[in-house]
Protein backbone atom coordinates (compact mmCIF):
# COMPACT_ATOMS: atom_id res chain seq x y z
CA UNK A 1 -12.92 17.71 -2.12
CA UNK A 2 -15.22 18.99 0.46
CA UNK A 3 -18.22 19.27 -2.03
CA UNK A 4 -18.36 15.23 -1.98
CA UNK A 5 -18.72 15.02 1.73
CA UNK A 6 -22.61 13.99 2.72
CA UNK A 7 -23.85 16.45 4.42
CA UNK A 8 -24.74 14.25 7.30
CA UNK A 9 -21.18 13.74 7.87
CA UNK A 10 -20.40 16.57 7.80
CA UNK A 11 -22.90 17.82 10.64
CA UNK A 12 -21.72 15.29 12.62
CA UNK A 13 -17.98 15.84 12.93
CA UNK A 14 -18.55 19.58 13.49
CA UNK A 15 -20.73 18.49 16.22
CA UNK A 16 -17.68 15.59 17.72
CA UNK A 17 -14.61 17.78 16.97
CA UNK A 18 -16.09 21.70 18.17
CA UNK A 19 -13.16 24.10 17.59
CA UNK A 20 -10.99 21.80 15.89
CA UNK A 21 -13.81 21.57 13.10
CA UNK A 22 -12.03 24.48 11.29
CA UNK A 23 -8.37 22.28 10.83
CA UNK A 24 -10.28 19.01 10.19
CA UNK A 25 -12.07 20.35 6.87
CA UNK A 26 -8.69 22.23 5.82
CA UNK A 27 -7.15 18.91 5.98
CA UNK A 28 -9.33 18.04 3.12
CA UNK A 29 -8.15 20.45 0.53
CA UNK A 30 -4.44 19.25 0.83
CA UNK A 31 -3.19 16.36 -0.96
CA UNK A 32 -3.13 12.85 0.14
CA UNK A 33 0.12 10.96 1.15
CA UNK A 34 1.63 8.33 -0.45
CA UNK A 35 3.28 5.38 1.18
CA UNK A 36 5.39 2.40 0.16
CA UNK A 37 6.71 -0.50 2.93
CA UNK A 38 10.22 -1.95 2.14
CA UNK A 39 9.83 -6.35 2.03
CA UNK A 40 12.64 -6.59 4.57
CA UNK A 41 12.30 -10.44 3.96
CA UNK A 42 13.85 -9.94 0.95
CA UNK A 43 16.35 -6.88 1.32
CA UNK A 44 17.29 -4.91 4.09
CA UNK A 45 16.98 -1.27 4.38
CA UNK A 46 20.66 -0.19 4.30
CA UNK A 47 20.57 -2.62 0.67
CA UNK A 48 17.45 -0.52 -0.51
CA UNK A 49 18.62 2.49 -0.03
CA UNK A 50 21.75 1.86 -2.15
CA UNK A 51 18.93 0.57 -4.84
CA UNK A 52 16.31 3.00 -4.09
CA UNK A 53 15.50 5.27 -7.84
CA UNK A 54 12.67 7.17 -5.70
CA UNK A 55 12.54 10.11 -3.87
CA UNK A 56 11.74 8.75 -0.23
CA UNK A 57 11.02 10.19 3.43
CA UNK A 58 10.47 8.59 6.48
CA UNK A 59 7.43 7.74 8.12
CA UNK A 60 7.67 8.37 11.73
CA UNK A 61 5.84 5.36 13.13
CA UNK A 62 6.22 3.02 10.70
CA UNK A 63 10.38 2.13 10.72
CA UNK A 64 10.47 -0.04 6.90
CA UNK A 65 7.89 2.76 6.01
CA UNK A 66 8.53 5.87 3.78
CA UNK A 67 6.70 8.59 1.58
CA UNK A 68 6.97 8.77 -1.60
CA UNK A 69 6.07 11.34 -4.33
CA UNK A 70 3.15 10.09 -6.78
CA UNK A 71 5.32 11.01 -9.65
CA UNK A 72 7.64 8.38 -8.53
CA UNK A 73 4.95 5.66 -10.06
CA UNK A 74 6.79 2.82 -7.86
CA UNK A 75 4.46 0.28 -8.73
CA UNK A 76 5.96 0.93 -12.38
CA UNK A 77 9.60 -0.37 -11.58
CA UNK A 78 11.04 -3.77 -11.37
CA UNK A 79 11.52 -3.90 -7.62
CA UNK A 80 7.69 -3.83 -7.54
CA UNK A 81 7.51 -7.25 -9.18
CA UNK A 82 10.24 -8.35 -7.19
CA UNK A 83 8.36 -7.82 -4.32
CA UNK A 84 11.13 -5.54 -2.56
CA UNK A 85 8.16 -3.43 -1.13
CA UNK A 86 4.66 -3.03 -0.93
CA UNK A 87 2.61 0.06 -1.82
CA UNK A 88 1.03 1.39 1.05
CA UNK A 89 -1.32 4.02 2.59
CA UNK A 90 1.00 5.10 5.76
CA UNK A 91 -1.64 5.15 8.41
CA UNK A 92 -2.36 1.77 7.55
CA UNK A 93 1.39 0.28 8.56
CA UNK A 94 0.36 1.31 12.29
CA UNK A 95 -1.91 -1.37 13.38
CA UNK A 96 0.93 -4.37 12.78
CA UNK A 97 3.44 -1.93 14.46
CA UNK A 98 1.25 -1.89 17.67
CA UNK A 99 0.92 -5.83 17.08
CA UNK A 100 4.56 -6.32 18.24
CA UNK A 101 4.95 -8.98 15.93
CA UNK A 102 8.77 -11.02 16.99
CA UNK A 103 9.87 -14.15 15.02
CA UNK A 104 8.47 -17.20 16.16
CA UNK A 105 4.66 -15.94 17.00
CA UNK A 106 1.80 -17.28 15.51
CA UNK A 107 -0.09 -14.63 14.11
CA UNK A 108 -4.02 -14.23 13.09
CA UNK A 109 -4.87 -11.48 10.25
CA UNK A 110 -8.22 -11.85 10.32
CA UNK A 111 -9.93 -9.52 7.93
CA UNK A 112 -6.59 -9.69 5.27
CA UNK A 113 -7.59 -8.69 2.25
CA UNK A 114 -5.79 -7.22 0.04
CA UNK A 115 -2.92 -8.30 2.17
CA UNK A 116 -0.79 -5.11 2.98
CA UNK A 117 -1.00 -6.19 6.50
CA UNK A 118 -0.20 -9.40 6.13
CA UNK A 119 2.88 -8.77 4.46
CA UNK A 120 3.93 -6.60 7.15
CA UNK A 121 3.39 -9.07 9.75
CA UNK A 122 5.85 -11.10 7.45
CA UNK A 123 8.51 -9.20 7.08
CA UNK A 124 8.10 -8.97 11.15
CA UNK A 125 8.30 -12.92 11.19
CA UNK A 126 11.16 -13.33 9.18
CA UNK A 127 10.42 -16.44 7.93
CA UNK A 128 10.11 -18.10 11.44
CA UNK A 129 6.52 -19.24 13.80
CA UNK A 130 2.98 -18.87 11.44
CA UNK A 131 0.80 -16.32 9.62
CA UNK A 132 -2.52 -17.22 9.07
CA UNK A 133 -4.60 -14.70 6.54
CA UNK A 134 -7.97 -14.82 6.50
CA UNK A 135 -10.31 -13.08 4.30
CA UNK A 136 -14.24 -14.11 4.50
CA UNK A 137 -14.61 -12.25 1.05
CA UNK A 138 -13.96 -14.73 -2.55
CA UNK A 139 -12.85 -12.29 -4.95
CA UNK A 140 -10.68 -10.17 -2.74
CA UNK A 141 -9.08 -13.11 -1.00
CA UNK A 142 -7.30 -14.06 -4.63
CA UNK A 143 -5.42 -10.38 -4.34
CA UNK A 144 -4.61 -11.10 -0.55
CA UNK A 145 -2.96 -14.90 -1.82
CA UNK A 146 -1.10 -12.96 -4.63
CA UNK A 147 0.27 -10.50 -2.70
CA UNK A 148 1.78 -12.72 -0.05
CA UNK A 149 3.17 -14.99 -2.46
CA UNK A 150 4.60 -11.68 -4.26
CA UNK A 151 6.02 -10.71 -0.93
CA UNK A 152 8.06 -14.36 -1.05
CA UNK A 153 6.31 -15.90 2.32
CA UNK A 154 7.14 -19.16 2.73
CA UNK A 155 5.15 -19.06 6.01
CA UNK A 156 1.86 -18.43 5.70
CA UNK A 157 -1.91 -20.55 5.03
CA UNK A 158 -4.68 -18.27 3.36
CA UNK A 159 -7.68 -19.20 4.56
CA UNK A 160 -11.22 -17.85 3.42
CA UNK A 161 -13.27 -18.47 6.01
CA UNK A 162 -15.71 -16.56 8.85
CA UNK A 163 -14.33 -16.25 12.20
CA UNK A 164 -16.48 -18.60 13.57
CA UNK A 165 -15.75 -21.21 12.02
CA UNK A 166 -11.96 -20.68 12.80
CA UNK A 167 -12.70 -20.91 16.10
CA UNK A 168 -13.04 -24.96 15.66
CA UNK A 169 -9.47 -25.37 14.68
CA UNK A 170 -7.73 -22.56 16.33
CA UNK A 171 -9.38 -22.80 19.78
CA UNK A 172 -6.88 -20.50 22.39
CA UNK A 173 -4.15 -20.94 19.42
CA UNK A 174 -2.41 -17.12 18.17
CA UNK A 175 -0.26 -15.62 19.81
CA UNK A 176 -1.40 -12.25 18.32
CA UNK A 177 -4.45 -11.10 16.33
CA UNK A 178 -4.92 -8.06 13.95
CA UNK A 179 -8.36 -7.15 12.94
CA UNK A 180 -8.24 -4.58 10.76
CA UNK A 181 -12.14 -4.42 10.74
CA UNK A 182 -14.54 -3.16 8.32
CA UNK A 183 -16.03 -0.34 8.76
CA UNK A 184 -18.46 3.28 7.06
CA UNK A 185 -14.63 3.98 5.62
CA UNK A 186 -14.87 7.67 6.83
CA UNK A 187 -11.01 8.32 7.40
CA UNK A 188 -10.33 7.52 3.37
CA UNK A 189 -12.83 9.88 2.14
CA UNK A 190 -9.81 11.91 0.97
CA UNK A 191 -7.86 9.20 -0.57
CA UNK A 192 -10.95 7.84 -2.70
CA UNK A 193 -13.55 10.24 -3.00
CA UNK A 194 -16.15 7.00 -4.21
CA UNK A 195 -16.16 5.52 -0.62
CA UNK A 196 -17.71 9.30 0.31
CA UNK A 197 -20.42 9.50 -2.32
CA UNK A 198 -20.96 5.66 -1.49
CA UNK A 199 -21.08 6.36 2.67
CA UNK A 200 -25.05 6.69 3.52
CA UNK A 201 -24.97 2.81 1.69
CA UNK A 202 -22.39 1.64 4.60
CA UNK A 203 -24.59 1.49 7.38
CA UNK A 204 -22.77 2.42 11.11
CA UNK A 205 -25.34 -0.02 12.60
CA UNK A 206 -24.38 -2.70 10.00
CA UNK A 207 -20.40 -2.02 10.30
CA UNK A 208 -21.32 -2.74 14.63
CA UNK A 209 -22.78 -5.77 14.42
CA UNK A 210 -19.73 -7.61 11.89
CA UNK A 211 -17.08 -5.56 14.45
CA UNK A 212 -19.02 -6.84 17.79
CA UNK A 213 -18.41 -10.61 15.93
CA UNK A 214 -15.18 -10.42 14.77
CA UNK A 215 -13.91 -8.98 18.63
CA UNK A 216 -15.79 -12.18 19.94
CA UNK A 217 -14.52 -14.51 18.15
CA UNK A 218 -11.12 -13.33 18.00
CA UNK A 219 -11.11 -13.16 22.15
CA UNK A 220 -11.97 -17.71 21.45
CA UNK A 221 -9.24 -17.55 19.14
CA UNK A 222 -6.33 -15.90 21.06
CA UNK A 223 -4.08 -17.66 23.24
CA UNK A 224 -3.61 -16.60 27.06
CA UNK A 225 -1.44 -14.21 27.71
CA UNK A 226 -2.00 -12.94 23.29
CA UNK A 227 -2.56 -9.30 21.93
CA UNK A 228 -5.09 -8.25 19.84
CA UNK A 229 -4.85 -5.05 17.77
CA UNK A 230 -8.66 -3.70 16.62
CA UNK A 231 -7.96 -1.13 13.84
CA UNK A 232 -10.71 0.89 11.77
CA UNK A 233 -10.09 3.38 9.60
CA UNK A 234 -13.14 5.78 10.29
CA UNK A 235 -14.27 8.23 13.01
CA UNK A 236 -17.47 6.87 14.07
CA UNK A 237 -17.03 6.56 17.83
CA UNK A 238 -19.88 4.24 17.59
CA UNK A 239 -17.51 1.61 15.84
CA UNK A 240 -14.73 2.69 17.85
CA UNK A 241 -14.80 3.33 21.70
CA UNK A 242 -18.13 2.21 21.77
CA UNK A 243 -16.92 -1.18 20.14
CA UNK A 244 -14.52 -1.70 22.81
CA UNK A 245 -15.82 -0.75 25.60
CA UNK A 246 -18.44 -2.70 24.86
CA UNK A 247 -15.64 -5.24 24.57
CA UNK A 248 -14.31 -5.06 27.84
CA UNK A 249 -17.57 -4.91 29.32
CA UNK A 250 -17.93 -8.55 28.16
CA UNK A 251 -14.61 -10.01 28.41
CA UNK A 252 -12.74 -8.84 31.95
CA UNK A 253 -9.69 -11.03 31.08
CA UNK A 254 -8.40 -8.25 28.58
CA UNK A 255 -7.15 -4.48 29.21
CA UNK A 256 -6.40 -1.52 26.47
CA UNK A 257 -2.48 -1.22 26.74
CA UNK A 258 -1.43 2.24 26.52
CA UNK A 259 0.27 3.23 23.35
CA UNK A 260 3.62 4.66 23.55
CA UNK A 261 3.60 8.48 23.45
CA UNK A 262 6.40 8.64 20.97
CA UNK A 263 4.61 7.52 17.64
CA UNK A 264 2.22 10.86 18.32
CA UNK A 265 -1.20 9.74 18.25
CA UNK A 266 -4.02 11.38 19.59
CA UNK A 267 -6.08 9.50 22.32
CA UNK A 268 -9.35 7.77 21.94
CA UNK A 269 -12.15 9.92 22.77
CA UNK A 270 -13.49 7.98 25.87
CA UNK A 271 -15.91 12.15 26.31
CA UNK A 272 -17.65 10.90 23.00
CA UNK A 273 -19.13 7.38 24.86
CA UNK A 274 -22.93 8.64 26.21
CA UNK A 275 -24.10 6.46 29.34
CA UNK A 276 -25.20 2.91 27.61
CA UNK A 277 -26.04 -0.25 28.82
CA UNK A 278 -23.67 -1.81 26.91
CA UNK A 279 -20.75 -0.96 28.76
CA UNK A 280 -19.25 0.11 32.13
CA UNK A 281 -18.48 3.31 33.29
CA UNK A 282 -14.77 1.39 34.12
CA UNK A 283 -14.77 0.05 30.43
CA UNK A 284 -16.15 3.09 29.03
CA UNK A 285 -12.75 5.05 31.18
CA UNK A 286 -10.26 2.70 29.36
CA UNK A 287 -10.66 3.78 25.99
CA UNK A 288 -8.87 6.89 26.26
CA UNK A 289 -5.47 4.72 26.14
CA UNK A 290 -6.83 4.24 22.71
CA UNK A 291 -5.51 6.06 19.72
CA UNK A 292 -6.24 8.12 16.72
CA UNK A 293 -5.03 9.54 13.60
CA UNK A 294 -6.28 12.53 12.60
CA UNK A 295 -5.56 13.49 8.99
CA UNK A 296 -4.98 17.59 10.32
CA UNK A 297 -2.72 16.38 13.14
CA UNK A 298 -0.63 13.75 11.26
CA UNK A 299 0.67 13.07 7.64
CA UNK A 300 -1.50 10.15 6.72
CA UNK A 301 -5.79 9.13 7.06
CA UNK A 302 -8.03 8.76 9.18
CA UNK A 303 -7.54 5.88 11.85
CA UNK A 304 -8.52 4.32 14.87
CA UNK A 305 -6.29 1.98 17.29
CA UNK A 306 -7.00 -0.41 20.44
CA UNK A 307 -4.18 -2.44 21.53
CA UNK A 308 -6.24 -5.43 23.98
CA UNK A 309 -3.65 -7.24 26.08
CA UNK A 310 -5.38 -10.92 27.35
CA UNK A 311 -4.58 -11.03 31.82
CA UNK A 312 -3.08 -15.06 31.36
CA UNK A 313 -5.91 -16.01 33.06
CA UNK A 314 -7.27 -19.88 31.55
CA UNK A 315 -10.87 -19.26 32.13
CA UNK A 316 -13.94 -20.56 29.53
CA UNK A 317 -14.68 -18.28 26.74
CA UNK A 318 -17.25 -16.17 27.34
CA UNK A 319 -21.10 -16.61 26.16
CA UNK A 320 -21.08 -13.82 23.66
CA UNK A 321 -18.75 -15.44 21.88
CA UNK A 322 -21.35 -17.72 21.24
CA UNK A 323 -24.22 -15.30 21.22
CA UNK A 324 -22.64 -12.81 18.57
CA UNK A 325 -25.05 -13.44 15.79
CA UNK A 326 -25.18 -17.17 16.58
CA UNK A 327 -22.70 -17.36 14.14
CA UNK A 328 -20.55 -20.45 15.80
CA UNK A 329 -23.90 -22.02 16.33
CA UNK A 330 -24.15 -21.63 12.68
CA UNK A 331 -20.61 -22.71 11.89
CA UNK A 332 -20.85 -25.71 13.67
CA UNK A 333 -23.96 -27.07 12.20
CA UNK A 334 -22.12 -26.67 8.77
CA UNK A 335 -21.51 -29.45 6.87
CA UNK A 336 -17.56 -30.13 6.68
CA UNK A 337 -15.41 -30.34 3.66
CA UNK A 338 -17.55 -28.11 1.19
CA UNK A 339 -15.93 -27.50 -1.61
CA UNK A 340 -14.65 -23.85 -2.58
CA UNK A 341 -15.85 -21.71 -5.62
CA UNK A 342 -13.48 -20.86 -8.74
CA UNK A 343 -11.33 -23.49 -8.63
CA UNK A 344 -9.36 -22.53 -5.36
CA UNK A 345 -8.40 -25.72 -3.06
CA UNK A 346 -9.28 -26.74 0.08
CA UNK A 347 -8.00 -28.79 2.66
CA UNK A 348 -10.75 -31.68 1.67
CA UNK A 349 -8.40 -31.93 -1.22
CA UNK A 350 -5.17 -32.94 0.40
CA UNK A 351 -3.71 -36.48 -0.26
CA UNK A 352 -0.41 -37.73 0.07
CA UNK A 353 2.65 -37.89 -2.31
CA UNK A 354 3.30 -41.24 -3.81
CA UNK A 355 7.01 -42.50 -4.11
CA UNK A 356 7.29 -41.61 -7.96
CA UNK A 357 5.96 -37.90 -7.09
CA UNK A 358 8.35 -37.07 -4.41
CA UNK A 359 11.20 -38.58 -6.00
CA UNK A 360 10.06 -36.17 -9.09
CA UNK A 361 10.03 -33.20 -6.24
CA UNK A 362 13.43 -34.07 -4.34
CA UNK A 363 15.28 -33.93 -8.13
CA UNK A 364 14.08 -30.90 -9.21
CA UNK A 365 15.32 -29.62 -5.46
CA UNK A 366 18.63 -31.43 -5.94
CA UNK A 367 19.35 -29.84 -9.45
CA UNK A 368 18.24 -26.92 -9.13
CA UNK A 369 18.51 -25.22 -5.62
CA UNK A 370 21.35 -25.12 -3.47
CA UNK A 371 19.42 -26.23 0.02
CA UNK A 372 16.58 -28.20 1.06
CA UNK A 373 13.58 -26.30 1.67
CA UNK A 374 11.77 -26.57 5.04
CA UNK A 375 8.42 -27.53 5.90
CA UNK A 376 6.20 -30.32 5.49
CA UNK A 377 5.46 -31.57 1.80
CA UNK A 378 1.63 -31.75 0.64
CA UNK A 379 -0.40 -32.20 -2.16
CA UNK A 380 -3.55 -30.82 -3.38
CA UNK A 381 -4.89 -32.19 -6.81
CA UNK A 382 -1.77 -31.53 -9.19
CA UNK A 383 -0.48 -28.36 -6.54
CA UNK A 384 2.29 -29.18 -4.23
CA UNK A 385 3.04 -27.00 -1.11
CA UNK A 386 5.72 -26.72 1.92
CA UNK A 387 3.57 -26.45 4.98
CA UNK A 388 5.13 -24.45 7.75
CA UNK A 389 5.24 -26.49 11.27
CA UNK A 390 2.72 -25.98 13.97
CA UNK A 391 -0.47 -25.95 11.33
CA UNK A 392 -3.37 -27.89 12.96
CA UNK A 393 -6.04 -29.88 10.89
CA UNK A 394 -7.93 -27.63 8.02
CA UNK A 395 -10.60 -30.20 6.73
CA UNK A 396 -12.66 -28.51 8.03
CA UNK A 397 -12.47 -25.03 6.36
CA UNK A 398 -12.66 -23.21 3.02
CA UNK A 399 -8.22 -23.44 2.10
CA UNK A 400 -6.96 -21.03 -0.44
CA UNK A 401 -3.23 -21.44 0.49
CA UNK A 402 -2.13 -24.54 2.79
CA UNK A 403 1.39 -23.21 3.04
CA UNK A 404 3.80 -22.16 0.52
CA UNK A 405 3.08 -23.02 -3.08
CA UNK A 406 6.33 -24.72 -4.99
CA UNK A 407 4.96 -26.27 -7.89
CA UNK A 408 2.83 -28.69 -9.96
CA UNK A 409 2.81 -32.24 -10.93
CA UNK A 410 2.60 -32.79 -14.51
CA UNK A 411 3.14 -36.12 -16.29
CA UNK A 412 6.45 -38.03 -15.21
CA UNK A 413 7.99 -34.28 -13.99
CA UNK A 414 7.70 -31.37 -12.17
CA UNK A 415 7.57 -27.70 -12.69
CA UNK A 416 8.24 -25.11 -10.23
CA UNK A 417 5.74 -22.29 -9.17
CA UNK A 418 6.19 -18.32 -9.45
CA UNK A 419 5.81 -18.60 -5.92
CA UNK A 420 8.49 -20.55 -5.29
CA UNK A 421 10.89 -18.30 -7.34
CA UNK A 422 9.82 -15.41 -5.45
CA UNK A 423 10.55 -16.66 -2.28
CA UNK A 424 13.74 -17.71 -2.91
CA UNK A 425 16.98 -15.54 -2.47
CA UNK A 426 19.44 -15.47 -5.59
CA UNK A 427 22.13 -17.68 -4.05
CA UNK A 428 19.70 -20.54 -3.55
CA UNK A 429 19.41 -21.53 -7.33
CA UNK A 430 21.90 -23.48 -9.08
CA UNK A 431 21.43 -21.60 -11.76
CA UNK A 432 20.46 -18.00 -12.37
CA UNK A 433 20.59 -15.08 -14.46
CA UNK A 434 20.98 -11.14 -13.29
CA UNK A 435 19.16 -8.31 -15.54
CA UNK A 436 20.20 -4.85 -14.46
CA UNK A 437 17.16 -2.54 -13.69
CA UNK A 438 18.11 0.51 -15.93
CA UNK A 439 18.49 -2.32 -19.17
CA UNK A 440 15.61 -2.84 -21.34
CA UNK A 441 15.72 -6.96 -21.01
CA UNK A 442 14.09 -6.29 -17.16
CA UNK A 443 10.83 -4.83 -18.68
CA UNK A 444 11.07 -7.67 -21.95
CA UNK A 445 11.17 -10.22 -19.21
CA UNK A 446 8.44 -9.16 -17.20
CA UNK A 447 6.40 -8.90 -20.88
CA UNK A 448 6.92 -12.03 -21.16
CA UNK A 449 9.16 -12.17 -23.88
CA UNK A 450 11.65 -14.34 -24.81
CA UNK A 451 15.63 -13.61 -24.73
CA UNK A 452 18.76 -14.07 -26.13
CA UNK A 453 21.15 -14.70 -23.13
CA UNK A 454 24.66 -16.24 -23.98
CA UNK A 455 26.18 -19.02 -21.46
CA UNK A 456 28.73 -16.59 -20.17
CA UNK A 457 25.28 -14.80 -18.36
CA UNK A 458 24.59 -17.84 -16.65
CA UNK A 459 25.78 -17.80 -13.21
CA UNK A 460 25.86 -20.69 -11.08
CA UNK A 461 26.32 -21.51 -7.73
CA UNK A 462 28.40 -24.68 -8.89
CA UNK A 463 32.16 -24.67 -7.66
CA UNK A 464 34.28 -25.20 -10.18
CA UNK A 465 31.71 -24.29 -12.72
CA UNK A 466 31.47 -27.68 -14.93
CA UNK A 467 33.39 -28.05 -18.14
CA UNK A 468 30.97 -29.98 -20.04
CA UNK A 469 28.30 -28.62 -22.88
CA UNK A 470 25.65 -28.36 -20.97
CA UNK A 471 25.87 -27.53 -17.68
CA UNK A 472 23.52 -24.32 -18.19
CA UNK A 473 20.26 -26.19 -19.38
CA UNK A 474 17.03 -26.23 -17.31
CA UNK A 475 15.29 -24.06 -15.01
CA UNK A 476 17.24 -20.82 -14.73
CA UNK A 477 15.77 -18.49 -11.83
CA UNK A 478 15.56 -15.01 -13.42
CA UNK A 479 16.63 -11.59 -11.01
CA UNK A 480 16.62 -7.89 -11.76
CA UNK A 481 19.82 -6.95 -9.86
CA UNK A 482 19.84 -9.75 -7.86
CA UNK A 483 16.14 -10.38 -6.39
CA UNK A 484 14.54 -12.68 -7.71
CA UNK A 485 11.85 -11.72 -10.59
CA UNK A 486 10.86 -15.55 -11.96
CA UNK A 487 11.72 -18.61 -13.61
CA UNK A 488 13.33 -19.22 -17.34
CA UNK A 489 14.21 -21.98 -19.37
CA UNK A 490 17.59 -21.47 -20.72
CA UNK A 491 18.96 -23.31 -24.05
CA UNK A 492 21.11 -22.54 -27.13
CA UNK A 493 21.21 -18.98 -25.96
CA UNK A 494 17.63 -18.60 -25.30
CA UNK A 495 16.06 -18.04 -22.20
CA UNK A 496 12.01 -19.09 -22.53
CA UNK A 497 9.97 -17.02 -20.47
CA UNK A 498 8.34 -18.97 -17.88
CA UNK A 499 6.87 -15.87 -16.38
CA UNK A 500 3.20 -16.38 -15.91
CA UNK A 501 0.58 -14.52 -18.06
CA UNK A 502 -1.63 -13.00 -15.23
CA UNK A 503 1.22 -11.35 -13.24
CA UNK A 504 3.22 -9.64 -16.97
CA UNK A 505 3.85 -6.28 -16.86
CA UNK A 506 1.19 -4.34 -18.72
């Protein structure tokens, strides 16, 4: 491994690290840990570990966190596409631990994409307050919608969008903000050996100016009183301590919290900041509450960590959050309601239900779940969604998800969403069907392949179960011992697969 690393790189961190040098490059020829995240929105862990068919440890700071041995191939099991846990690099599942995420907040990801975060910060929700994930990338902001909606959150809007221009509908408005910021990548040189033959392309200098934005605008878009947890996962003290002190040079009203002693991370490295004018000596002092990972001090990659606690204080946002780029100059001077690329929807796009359309919605709820769903009922173009409450006005930015998606109008009906089967527990569908995990019909399912399935398979959550013929025809939601997997049509013994084509198991 050590014969990819630039040379440059390697210069420098002999120069930071001194006499730890020695254990750092070691750390290099040992294998790289692998880490999966239990959904506890959709099982708890005393359930999972009666399920569990891996070979699991603990993670020490991360409590629904665990290793896992890459033989195990856990994305190649059932549970996977039942969203009972997400795959997972274990330093990673630190930031939303330091977030203290309770049920109820409103809660920013910022830079989301692919969405392990975000998930996390759902399971912390449980269902209850907002998540907002935002991803300013196109492509990579499709995985981060996916992944949410595999993770069954009914709670969340997916927004694509810079932070700027978030600032104009969520002035003073989370609770708590992750940025898990881009950065020169230099702590997952040993988990993908292409981001180190690719690292004299990612500019430090470039990776300060997005971070010094994103902070800015994130201090406009917390509320008083908020958290915001900055994350990286390299060791460039330039995008680091530097970035926050630089920070807190700028914005008084926030602190570094110290981070509790017991999940073992080293400090920040306040000896590495030189004199600058960019920062205060006092600023400069507070970074060493900071924390690191160090891949020869713990099991997992390199990471950084500032926890920034906002005073309470009401005052007006600061001038560089204006001056950052000029990027909510920009964003204001944009023209509103533009229209997204590839077919996603926007917010421009909303209009209301008429009577036939939500009387088409309200049966299919009647029929075929057991309780009314919560939230507020939209539609985009043929797309209907359940918007969770508190959601200010979005016509003005680039809308991926506007809340949870349940389904889609079609002519004189309506047919529900994978989504909507995904977030739903078992007992909420009027009808349903259980394939055990070690049986072949689990993996024919998820192929997409139709099955024979006699009535007396059929469960439903109708007491007495009806006499009539029948009874069992319609939308049948499909588990793998018990959690939901998808939807199925069931008739005359056969159960169509209504699982869609670009999630199948390949």
């Amino acid at each position: 491994m050590s014969s990819v690393l630039p040379e440059a790189f390697l210069d420098k961190m002999q120069q930071l690290l001194g006499e730890e040098y020695p254990a750092f490059m070691a750390s290099y020829e040992k294998p790289r840990y692998y880490g999966l995240r239990v959904n506890t929105n959709k099982v708890s862990l005393a359930a999972f570990s009666k399920y569990n068919p891996f070979t699991l440890s603990p993670i020490p700071w991360a409590p629904e966190g665990f290793y896992y041995q890459e033989e195990d191939r856990p994305g190649k099991h059932p549970y996977y596409h039942a969203g009972l846990y997400y795959i997972q690099e274990p330093s990673a599942m630190m930031p939303v631990e330091l977030l203290g995420v309770v049920p109820g907040d409103r809660v920013l990801d910022l830079c989301a994409a692919p969405g392990g975060k975000s998930t996390q910060i759902a399971s912390k929700l449980q269902g209850l307050g907002l998540l907002a994930a935002n991803d300013n990338a196109g492509e990579r902001v499709k995985a981060l919608a996916k992944n949410l909606e595999l993770a069954g959150v009914s709670n969340a809007i997916v927004l694509n969008e810079w932070p700027a221009s978030l600032v104009r509908s969520f002035p003073s408005f989370f609770d708590k903000i992750l940025i898990d910021a881009p950065c020169s990548g230099e702590g997952m040189f040993r988990k993908d050996e292409e981001m180190a033959k690719q690292w004299e392309k990612h500019s430090v200098e470039k990776c300060v100016l997005m971070q010094r934005d994103i902070l800015a605008h994130a201090a406009a878009l917390l509320a008083p009183g908020g958290r915001i947890v900055y994350s990286t996962c390299t060791f460039s003290p330039e995008e680091n301590e530097g970035m926050i002190a630089e920070f807190l040079s700028g914005h008084p009203d926030f602190r570094v919290a110290v981070i509790p002693a017991s999940l073992g991370l080293a400090p920040g490295r306040a000896d590495w900041l030189a004199p600058s004018g960019r920062y205060t000596p006092e600023s400069a002092a507070q970074v060493a509450a900071a924390g690191r990972i160090w891949p020869h001090l713990m099991q997992g990659e390199g990471h950084f960590f500032a926890v920034l606690e906002h005073s309470g204080s009401t005052g007006e946002a600061a001038p560089a959050d204006e001056d950052a780029g000029g990027a909510l100059r920009r964003a204001r001077a944009q023209p509103r309601g533009r229209k997204g690329g590839g077919g996603w929807k926007q917010a421009a796009d909303e209009t209301e239900l008429t009577r036939e359309e939500a009387e088409q919605v309200e049966r299919f709820m009647r029929l075929t779940l057991t309780r009314p769903l919560p939230g507020k009922l939209m539609k985009y173009g043929s797309h209907v969604y359940l918007q969770p409450p508190g959601v200010p006005r979005l016509d003005t930015l680039k809308v991926i998800r506007p809340g949870w998606f349940i389904g889609t109008l079609k002519k004189n009906r309506f047919e529900p969403s994978h989504p909507l089967a995904l977030g739903l527990k078992a007992d909420e569908a009027v009808r349903r069907v259980d394939l055990p995990s070690t049986e072949p019909e689990a993996i024919r399912y998820l192929k997409g392949e139709t099955l024979e399935i006699s009535a007396s398979l059929i469960l439903t959550a109708l007491d007495p179960k009806p006499d009539e013929e029948g009874w069992t025809k319609g939308y049948c939601l499909v588990c793998v011992d018990g959690f939901p997997l998808g939807w199925g049509k069931w008739r005359d013994g056969m159960l169509k697969n209504e699982y869609p084509a670009g999630w199948r198991w390949t």
